[in-house]
Protein backbone atom coordinates (compact mmCIF):
# COMPACT_ATOMS: atom_id res chain seq x y z
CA UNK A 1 -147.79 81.46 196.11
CA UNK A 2 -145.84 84.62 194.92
CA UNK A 3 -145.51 85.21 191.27
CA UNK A 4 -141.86 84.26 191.65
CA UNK A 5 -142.43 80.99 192.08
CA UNK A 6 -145.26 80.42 189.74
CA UNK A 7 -143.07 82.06 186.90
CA UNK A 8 -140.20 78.99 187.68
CA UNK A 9 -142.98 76.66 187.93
CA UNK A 10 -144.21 78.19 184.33
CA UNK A 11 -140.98 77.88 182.83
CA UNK A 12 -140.44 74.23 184.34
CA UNK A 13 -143.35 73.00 182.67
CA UNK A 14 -142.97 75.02 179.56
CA UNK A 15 -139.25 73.71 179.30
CA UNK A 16 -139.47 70.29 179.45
CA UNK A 17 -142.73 69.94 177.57
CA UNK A 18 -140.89 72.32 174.45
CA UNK A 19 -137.72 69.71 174.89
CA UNK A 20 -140.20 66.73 174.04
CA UNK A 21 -141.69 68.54 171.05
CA UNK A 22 -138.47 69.60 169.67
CA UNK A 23 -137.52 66.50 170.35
CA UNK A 24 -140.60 64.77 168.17
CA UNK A 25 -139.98 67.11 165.44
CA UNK A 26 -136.37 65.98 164.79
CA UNK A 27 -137.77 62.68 164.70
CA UNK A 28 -140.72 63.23 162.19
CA UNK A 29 -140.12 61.80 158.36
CA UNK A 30 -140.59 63.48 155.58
CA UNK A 31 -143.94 63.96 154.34
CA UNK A 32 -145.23 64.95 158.06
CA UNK A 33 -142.07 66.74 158.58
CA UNK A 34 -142.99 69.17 155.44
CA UNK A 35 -146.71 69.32 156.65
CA UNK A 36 -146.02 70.01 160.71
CA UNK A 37 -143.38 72.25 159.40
CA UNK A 38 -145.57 74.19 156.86
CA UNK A 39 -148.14 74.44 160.23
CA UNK A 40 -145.94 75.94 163.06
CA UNK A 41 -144.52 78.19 160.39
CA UNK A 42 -148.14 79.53 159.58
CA UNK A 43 -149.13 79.36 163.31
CA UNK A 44 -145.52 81.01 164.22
CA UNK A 45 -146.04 84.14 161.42
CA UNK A 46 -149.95 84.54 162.97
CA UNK A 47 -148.24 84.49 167.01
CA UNK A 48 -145.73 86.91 166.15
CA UNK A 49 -147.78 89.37 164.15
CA UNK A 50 -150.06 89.59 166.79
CA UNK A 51 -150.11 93.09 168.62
CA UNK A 52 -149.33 91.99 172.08
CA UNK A 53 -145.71 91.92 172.53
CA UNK A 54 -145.25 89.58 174.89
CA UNK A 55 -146.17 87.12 172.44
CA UNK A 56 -143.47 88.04 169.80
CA UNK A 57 -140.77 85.78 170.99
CA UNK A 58 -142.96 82.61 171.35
CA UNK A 59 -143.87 83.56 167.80
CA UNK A 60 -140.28 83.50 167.21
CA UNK A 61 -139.41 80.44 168.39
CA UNK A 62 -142.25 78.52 166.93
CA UNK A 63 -140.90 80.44 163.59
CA UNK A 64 -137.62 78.66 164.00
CA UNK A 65 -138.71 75.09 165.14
CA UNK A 66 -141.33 75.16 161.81
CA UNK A 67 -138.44 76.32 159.74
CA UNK A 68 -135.80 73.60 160.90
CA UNK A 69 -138.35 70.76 160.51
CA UNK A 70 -139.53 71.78 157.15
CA UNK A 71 -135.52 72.08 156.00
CA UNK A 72 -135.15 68.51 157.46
CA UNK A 73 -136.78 66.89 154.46
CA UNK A 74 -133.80 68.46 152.42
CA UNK A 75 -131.28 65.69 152.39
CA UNK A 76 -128.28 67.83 152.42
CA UNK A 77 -129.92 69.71 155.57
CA UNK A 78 -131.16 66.78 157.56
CA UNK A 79 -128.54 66.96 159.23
CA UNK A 80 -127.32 70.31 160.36
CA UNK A 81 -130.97 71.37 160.57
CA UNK A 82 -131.31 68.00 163.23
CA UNK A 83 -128.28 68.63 165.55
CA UNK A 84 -130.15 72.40 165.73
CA UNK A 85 -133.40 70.78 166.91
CA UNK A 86 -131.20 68.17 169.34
CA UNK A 87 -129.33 71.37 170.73
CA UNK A 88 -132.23 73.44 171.56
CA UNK A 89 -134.53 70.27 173.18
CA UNK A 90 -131.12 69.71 175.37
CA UNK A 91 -131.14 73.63 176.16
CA UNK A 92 -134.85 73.38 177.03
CA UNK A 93 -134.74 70.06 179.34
CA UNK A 94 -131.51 72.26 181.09
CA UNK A 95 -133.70 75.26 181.98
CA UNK A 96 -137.09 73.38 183.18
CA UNK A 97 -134.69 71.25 185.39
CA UNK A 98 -133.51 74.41 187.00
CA UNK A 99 -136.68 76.02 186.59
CA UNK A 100 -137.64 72.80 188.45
CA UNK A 101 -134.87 73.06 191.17
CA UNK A 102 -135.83 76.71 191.78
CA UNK A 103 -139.34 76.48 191.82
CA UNK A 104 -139.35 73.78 194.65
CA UNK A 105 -136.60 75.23 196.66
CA UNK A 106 -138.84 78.15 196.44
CA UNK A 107 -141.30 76.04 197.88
CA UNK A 108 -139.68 74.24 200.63
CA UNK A 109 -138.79 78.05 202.01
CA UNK A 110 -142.16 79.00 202.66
């Protein structure tokens, strides 16, 4: 299997998996919101600190999920901060379906 396909099989897995957390974290109340929130942010600092740089934008990401779930216990914030999380699961379940698509297409041609 080239590393073509393994990278769209990669990113299949890694987007639909990341859709169903984001998707879980919009849905958490507020106590475990502020405490799974508190968590990735730590984790998300500590991943995109690290030296390699290939790591930097999963950092990044995990920076932003943490941040949105911890502003969801705001009531003023729930909301804006929710539609944010429902966008990005959405954008993630779009790109492991084509990821998907690709990925076997790529291996029905071999």
């Amino acid at each position: 299997m080239s590393d073509e396909k393994s990278k769209y099989g990669v990113l299949m897995i890694g987007g639909l998996l990341g859709g169903f957390v984001l998707l879980i974290l919009k849905s958490l109340p507020g106590f475990f919101a502020f405490i799974i929130g508190a968590l990735l942010l730590f984790f998300g600092f500590g991943i995109f600190t690290s030296r390699q740089s290939n790591n930097k934008l999963a950092g990044l990401v995990i920076i932003i999920a943490g941040m949105l779930t911890f502003l969801s216990i705001i009531p003023f914030l729930r909301s804006p901060s929710g539609w944010i999380l429902r966008i990005g699961a959405i954008a993630l379940f779009v790109l492991g379906i084509w990821s998907g698509i690709v990925f076997l297409l790529g291996l029905r041609r071999s």
